[in-house]
N, C-alpha and C. Protein backbone atom coordinates (compact mmCIF):
# COMPACT_ATOMS: atom_id res chain seq x y z
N UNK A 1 0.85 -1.18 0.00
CA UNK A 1 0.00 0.00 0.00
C UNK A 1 0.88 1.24 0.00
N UNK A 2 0.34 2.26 -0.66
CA UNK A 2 1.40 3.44 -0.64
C UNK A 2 1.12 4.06 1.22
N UNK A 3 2.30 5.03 0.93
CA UNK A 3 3.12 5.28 2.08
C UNK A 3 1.92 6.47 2.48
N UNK A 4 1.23 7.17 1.91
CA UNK A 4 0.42 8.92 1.74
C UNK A 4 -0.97 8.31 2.31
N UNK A 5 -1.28 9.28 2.96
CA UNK A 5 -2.73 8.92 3.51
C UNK A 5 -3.46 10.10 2.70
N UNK A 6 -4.56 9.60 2.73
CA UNK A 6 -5.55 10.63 2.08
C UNK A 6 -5.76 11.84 2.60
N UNK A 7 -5.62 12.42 4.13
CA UNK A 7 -5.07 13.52 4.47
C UNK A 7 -4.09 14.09 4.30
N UNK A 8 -2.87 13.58 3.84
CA UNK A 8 -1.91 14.22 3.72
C UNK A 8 -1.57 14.49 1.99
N UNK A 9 -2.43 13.51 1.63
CA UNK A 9 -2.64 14.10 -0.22
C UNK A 9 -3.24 15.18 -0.63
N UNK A 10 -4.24 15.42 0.45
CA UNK A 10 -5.26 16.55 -0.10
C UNK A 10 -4.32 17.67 0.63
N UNK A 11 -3.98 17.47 1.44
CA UNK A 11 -2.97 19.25 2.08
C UNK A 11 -1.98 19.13 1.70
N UNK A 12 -1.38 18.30 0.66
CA UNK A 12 -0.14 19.01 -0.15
C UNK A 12 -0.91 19.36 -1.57
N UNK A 13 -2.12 18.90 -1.83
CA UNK A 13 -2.60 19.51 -3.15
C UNK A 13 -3.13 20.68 -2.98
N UNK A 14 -3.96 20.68 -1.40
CA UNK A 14 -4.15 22.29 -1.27
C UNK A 14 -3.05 23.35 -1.51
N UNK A 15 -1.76 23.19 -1.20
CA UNK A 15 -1.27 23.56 -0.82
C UNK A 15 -0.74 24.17 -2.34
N UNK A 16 -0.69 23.19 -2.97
CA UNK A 16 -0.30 23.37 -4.84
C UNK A 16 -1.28 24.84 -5.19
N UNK A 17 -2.64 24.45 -5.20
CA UNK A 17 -3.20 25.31 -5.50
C UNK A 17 -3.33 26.70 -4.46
N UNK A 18 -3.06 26.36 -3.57
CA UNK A 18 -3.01 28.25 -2.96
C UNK A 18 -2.01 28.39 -3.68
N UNK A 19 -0.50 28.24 -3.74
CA UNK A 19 0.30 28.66 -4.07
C UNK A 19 0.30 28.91 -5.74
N UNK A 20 -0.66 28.48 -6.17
CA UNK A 20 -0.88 29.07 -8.08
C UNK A 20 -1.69 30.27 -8.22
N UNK A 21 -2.58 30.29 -6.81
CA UNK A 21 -3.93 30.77 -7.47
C UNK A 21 -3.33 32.44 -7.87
N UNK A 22 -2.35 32.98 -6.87
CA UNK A 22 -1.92 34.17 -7.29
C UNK A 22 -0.56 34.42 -8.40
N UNK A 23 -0.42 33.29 -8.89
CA UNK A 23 0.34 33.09 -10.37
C UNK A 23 -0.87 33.08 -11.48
N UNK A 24 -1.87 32.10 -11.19
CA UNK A 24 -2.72 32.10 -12.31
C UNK A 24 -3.21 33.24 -12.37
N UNK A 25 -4.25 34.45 -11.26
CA UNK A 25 -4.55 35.10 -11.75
C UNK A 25 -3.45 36.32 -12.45
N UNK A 26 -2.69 36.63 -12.30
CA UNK A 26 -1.60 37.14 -12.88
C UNK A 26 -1.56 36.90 -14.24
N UNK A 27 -1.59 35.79 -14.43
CA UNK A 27 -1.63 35.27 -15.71
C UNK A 27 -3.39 36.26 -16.67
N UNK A 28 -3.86 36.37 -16.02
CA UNK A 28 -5.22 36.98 -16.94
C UNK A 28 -5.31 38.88 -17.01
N UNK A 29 -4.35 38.82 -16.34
CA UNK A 29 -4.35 40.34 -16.18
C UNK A 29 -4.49 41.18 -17.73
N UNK A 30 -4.89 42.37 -17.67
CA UNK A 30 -4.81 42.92 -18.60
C UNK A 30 -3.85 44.80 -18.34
N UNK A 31 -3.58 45.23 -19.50
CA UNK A 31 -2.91 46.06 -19.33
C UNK A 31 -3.54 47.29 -18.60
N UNK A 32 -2.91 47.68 -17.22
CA UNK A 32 -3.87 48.50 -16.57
C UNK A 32 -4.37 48.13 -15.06
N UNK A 33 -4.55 46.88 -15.60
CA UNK A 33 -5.17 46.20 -14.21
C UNK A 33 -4.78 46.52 -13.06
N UNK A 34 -3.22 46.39 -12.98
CA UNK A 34 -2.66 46.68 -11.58
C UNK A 34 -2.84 47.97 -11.45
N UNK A 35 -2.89 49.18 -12.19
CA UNK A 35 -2.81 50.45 -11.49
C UNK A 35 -3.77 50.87 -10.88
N UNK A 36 -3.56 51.53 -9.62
CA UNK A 36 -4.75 52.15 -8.83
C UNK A 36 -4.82 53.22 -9.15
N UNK A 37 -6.01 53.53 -9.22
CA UNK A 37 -7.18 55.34 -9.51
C UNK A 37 -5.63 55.85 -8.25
N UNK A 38 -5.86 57.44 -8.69
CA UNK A 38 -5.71 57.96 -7.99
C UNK A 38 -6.28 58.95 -7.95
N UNK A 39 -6.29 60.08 -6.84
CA UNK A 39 -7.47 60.98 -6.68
C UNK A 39 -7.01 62.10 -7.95
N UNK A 40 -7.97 62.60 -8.65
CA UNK A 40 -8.00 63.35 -9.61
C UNK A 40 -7.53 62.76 -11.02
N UNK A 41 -7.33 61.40 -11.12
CA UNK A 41 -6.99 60.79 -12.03
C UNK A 41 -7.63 60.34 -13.46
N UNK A 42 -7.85 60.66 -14.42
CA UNK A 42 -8.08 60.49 -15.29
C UNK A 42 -7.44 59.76 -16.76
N UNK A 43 -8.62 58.73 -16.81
CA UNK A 43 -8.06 57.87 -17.81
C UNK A 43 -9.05 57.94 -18.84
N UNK A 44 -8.53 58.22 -19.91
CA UNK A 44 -9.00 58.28 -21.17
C UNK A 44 -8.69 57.85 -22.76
N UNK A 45 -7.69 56.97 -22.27
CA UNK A 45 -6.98 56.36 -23.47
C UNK A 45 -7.97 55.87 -24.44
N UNK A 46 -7.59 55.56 -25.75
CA UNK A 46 -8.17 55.11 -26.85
C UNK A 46 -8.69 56.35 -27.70
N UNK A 47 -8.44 57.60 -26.98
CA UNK A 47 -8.68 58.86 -28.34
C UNK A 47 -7.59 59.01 -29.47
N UNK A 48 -8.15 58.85 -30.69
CA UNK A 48 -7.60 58.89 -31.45
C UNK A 48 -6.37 60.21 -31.75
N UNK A 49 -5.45 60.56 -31.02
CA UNK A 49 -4.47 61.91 -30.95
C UNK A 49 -3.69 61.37 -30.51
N UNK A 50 -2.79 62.46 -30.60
CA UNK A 50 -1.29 62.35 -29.96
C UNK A 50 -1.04 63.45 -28.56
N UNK A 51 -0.44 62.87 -27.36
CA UNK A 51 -0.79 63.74 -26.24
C UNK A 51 0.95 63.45 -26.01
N UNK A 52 1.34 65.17 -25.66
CA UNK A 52 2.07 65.60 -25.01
C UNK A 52 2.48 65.65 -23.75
N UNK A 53 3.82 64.94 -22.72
CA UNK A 53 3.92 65.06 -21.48
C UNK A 53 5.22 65.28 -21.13
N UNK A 54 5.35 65.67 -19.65
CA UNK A 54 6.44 66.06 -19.11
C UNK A 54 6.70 64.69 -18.11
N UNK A 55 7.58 64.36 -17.78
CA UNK A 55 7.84 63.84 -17.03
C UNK A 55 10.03 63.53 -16.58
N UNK A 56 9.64 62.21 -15.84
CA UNK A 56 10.86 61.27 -15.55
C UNK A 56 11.04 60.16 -15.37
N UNK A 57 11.88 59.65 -16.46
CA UNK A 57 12.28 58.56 -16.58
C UNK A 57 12.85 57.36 -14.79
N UNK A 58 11.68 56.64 -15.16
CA UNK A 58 12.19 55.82 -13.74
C UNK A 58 12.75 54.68 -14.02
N UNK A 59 12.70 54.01 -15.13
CA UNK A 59 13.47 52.80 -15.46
C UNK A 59 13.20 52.50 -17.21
N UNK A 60 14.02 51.69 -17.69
CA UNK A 60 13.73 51.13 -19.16
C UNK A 60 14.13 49.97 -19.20
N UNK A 61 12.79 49.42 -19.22
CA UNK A 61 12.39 47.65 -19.71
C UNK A 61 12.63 47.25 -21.32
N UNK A 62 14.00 46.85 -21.64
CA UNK A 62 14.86 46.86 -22.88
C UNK A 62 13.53 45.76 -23.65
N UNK A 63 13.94 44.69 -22.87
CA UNK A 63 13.13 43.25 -22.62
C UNK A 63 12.14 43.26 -23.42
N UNK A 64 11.33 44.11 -23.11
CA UNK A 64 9.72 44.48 -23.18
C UNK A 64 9.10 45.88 -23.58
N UNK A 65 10.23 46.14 -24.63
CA UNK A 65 10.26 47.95 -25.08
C UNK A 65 9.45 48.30 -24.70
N UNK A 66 9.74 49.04 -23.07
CA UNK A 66 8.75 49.70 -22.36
C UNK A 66 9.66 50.83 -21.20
N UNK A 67 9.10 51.91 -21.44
CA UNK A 67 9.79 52.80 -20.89
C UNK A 67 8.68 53.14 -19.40
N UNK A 68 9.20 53.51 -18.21
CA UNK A 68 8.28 53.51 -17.17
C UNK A 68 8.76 55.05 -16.60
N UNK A 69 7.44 55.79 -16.88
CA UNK A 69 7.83 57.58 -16.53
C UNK A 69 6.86 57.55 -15.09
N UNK A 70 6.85 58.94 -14.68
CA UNK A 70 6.70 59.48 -13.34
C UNK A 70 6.70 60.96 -14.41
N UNK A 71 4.94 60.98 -14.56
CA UNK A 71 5.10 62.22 -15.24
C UNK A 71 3.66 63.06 -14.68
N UNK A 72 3.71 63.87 -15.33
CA UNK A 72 2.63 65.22 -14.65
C UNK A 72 1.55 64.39 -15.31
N UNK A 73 0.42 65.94 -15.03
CA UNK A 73 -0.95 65.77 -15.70
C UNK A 73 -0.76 65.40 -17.51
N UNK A 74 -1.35 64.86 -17.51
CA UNK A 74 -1.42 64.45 -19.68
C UNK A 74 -2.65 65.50 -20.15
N UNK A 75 -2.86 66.98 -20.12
CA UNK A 75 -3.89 67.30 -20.78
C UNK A 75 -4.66 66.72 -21.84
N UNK A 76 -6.13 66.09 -20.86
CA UNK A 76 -6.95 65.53 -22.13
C UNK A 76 -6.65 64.14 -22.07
N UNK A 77 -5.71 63.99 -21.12
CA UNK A 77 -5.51 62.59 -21.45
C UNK A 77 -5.52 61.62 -19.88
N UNK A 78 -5.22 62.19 -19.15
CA UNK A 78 -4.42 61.39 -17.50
C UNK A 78 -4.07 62.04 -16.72
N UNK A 79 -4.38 61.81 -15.30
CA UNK A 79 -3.33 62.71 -14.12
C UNK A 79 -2.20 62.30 -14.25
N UNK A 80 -1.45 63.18 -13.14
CA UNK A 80 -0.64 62.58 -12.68
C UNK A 80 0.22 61.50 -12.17
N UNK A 81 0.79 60.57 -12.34
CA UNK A 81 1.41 59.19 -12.23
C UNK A 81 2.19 58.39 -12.72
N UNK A 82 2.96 57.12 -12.20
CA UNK A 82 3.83 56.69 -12.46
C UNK A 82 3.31 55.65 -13.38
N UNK A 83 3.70 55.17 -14.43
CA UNK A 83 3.40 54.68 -15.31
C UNK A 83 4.32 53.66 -15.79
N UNK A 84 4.21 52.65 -16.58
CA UNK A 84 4.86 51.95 -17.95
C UNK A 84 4.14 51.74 -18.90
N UNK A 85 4.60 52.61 -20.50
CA UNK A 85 4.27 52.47 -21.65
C UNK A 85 4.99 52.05 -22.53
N UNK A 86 4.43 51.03 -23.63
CA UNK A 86 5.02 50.59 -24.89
C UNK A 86 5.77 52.07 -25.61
N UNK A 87 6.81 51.44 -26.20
CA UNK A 87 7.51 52.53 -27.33
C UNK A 87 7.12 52.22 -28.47
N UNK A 88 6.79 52.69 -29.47
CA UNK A 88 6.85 52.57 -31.09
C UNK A 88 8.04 51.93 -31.64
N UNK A 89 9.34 51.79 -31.02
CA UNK A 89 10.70 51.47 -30.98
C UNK A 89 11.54 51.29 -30.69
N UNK A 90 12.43 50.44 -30.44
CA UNK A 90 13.36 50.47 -29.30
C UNK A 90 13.93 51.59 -29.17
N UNK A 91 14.80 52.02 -30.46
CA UNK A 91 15.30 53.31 -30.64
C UNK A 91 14.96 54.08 -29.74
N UNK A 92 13.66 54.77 -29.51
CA UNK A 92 13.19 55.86 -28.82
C UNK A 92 14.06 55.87 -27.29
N UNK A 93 14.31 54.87 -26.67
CA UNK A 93 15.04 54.70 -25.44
C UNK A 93 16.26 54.63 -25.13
N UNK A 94 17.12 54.91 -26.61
CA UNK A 94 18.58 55.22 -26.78
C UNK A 94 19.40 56.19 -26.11
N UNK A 95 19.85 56.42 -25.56
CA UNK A 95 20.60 57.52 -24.80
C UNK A 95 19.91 57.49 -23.28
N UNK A 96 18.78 57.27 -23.09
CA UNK A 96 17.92 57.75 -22.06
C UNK A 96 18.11 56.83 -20.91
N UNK A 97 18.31 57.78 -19.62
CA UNK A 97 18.33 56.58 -18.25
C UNK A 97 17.55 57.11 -17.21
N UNK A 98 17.67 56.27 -16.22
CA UNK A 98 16.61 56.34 -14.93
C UNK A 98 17.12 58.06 -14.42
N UNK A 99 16.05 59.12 -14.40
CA UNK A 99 16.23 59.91 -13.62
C UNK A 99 16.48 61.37 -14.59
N UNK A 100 16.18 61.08 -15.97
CA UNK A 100 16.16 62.06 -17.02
C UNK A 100 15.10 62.41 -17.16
N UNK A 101 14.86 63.85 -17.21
CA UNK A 101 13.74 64.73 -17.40
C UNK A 101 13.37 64.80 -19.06
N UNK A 102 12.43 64.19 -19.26
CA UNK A 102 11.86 64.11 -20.77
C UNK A 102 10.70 65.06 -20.79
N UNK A 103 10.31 64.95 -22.33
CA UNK A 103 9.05 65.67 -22.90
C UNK A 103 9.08 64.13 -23.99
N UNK A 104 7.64 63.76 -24.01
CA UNK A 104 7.17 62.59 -24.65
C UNK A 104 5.74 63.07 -25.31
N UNK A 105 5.64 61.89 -26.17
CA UNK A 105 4.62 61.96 -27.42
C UNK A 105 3.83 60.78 -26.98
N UNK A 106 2.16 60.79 -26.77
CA UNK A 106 2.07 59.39 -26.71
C UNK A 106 0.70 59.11 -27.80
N UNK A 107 0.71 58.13 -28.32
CA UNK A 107 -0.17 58.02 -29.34
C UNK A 107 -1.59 57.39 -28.50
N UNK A 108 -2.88 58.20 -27.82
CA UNK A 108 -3.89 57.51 -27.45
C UNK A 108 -4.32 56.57 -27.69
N UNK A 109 -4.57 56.17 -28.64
CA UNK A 109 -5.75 55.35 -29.94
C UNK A 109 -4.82 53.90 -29.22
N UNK A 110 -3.20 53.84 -29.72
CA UNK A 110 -2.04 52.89 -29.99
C UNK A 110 -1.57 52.36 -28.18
N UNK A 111 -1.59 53.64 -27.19
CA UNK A 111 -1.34 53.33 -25.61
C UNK A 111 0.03 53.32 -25.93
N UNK A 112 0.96 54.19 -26.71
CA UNK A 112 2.25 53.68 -26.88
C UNK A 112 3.30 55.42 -26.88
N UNK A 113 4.71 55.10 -26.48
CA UNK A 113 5.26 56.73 -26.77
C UNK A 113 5.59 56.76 -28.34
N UNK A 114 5.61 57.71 -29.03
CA UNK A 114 5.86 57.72 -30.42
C UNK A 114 6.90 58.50 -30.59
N UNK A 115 7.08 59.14 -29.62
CA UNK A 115 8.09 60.04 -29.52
C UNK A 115 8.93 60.68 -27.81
N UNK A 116 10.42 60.77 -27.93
CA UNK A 116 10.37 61.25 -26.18
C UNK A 116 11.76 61.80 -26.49
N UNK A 117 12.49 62.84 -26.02
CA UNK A 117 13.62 63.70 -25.85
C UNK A 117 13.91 64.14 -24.50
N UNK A 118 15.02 63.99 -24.28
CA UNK A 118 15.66 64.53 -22.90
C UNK A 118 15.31 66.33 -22.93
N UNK A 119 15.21 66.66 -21.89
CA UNK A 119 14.92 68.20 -21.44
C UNK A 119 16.72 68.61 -21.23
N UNK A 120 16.65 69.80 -21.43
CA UNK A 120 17.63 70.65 -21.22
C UNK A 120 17.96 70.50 -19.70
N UNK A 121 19.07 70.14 -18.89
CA UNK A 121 19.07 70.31 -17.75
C UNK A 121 19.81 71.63 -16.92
């Protein structure tokens, strides 16, 4: 007869599944999901324009051409907040590192930067 009792099968299988359930849902996420509202925050993506912002560069996800700013209000578009957005290109993130003051382009419609330049310091 095997060695496992039927109590001790089911609490190591419980145990399987707690430990997935917050991998699986992870797995369904969609882009957005994790960020929390913040007060005065406005989200309005999917207008077809191009929106202008100020911000700073907090990191660049080479990996996953995705640049992650800490930028002001997006007139027309978003408050204030820390963010990660797709680039149009890797290119766009050439020169640029954690802690550079940019001006960026972001295409609504696309959720992506189309454009971003370092500020004069």
């Amino acid at each position: 007869m095997n060695s496992f009792s039927f109590p001790v099968l089911t609490f190591v299988l419980s145990l399987g599944l707690f430990a997935a359930g917050p991998a699986a849902a992870q797995m369904n996420m969609k882009p957005g999901d994790g960020m929390q509202k913040q007060e005065g925050m406005q989200m309005e993506m999917g207008k077809d324009e191009i929106f202008e912002g100020r911000g700073t560069v907090v990191a660049i996800v080479s990996a996953k051409n995705q640049i992650v700013l800490k930028h002001d209000e997006i007139k027309g578009q978003m408050g204030a907040m820390t963010m990660g957005y797709a680039l149009a290109s890797p290119s766009l993130a050439r020169g640029l590192k954690p802690g550079d003051a940019v001006r960026f382009k972001i295409d609504g419609a696309k959720k992506e930067i189309v454009a971003i330049e370092p500020l004069p310091k």
